[in-house]
C-alpha atoms as a PDB file:
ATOM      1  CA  UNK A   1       3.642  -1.445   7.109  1.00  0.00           C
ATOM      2  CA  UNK A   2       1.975  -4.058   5.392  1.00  0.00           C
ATOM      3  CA  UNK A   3      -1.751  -4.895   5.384  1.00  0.00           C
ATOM      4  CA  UNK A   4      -4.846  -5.996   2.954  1.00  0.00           C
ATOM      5  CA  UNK A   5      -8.426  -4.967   2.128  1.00  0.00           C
ATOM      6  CA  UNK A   6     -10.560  -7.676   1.949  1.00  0.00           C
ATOM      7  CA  UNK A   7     -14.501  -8.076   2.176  1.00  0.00           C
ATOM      8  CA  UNK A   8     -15.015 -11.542   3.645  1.00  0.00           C
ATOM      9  CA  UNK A   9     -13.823 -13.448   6.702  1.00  0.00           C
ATOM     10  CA  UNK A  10     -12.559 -15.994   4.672  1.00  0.00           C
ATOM     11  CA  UNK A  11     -10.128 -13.907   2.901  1.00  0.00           C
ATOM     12  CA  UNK A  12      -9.234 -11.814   6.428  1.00  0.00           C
ATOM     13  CA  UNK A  13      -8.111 -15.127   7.901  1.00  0.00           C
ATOM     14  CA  UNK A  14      -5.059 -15.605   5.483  1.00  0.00           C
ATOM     15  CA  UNK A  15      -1.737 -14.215   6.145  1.00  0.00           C
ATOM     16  CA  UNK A  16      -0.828 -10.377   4.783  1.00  0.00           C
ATOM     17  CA  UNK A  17       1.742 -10.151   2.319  1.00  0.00           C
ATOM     18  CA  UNK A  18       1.859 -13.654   0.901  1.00  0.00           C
ATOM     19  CA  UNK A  19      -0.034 -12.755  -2.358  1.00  0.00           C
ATOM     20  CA  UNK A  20      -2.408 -15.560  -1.292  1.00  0.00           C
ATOM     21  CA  UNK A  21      -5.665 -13.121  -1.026  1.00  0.00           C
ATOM     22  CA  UNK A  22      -8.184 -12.051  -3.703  1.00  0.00           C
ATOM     23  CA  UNK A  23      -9.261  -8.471  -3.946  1.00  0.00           C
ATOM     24  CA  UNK A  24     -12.857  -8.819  -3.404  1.00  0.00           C
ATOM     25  CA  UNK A  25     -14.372  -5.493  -2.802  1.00  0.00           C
ATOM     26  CA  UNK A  26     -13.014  -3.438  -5.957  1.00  0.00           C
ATOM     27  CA  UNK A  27     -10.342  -0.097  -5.530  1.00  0.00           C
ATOM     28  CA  UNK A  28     -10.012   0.909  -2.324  1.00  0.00           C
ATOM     29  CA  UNK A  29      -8.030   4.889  -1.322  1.00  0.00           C
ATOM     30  CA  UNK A  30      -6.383   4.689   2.337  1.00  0.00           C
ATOM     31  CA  UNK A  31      -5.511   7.677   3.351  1.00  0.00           C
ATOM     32  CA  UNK A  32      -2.498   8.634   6.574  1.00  0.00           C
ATOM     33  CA  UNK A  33      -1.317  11.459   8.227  1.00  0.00           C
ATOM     34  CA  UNK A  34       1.996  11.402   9.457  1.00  0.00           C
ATOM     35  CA  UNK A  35       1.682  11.095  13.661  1.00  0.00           C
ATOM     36  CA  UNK A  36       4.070  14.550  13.727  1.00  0.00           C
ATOM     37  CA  UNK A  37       3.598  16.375  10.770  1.00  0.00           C
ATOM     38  CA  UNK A  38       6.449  15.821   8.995  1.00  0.00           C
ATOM     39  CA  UNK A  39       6.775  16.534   5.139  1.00  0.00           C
ATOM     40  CA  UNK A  40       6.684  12.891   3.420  1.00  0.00           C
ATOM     41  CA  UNK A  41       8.071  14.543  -0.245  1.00  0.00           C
ATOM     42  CA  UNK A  42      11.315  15.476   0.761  1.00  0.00           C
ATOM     43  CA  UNK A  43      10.693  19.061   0.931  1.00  0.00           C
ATOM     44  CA  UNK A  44       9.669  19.291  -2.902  1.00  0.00           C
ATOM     45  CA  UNK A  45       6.173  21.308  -4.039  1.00  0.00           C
ATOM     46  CA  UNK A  46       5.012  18.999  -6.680  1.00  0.00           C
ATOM     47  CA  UNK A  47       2.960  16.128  -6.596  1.00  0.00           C
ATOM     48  CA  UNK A  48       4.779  12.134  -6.178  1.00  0.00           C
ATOM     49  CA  UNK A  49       2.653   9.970  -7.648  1.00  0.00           C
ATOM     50  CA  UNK A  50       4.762   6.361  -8.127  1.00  0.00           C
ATOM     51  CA  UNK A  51       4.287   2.735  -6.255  1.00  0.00           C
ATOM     52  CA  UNK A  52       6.058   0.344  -4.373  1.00  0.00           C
ATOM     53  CA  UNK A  53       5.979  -3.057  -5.205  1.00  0.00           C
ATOM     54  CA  UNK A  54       5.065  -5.740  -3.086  1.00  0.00           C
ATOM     55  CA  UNK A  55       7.964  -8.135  -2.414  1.00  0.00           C
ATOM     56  CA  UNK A  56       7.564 -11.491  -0.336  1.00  0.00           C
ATOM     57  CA  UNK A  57      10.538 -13.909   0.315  1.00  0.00           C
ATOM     58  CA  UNK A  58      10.101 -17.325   0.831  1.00  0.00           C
ATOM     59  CA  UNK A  59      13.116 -19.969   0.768  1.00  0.00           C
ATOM     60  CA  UNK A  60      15.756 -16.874   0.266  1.00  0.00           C
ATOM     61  CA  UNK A  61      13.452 -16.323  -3.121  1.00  0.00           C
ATOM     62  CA  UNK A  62      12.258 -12.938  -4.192  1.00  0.00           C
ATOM     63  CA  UNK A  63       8.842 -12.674  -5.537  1.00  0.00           C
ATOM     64  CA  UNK A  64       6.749 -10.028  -6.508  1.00  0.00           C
ATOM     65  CA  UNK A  65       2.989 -10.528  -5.343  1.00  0.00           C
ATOM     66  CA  UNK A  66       1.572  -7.141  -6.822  1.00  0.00           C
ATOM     67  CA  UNK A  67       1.989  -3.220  -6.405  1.00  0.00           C
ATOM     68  CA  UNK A  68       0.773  -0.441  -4.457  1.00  0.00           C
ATOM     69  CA  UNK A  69       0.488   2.699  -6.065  1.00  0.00           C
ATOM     70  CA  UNK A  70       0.506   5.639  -3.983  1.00  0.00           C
ATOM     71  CA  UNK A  71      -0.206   9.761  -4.142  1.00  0.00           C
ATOM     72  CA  UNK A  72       1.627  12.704  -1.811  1.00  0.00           C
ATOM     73  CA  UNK A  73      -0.150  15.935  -2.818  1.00  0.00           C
ATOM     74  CA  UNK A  74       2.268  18.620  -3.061  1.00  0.00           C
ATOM     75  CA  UNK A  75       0.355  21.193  -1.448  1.00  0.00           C
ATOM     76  CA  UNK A  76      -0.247  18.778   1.517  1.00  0.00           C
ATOM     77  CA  UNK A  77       2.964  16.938   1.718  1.00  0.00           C
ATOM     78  CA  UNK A  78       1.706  15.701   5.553  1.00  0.00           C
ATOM     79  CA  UNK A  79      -0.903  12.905   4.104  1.00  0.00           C
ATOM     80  CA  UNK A  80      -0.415  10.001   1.558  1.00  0.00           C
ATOM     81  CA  UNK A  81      -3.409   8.023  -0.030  1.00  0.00           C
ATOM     82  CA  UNK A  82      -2.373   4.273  -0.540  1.00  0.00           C
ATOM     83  CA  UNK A  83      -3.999   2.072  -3.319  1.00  0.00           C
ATOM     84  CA  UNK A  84      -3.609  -1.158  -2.929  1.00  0.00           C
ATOM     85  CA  UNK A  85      -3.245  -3.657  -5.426  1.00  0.00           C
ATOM     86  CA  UNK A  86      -6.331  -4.540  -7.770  1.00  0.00           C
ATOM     87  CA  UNK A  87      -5.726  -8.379  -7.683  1.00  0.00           C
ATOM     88  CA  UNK A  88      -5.029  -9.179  -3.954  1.00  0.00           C
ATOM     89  CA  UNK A  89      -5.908  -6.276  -1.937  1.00  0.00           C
ATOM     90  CA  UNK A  90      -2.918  -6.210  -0.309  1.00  0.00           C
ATOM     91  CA  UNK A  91      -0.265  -3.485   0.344  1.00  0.00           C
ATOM     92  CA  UNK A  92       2.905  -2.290   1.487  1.00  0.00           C
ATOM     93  CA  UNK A  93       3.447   1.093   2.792  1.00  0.00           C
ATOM     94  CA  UNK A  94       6.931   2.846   3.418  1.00  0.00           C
ATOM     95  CA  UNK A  95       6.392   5.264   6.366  1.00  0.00           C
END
């Protein structure tokens, strides 16, 4: 899944995952559930707390555009809080 937070129409209107937005509103936490319950840490009891990085290719090129970190509690493996990244908002979530 990708997406971005963003604060103003103008920046809503361009295209998510091009690294082509600003981050206008500051940090922002999403937080999912998994639709059946399933444990996201592959069954271990302590806390994953790592990112993904945001990848875009254009003309068979790979770029980076940014990060998002994210955080699986360990005592509720069933819900992951997304951060996404401080300089464009956007993000890129492997569910």
């Amino acid at each position: 899944m990708i997406g971005k937070v963003t604060g103003v129409p103008i920046q809503a209107a361009k295209p998510s995952g091009l690294g082509k937005t600003s981050n206008n509103i500051g940090n922002a936490e999403i937080g999912f559930t998994t639709q059946k319950l399933y444990d996201i840490t592959d069954n271990t009891s302590s806390n994953v707390d790592d990112s993904w990085d945001n990848i875009m290719y254009e003309d068979d090129q790979e770029n980076n555009v940014g990060e998002t970190g994210y955080y699986i509690a360990g005592l509720s493996p069933k819900n992951i809080k997304i951060f996404p990244d401080q300089e464009t908002g956007e993000f890129v979530a492997y569910l």
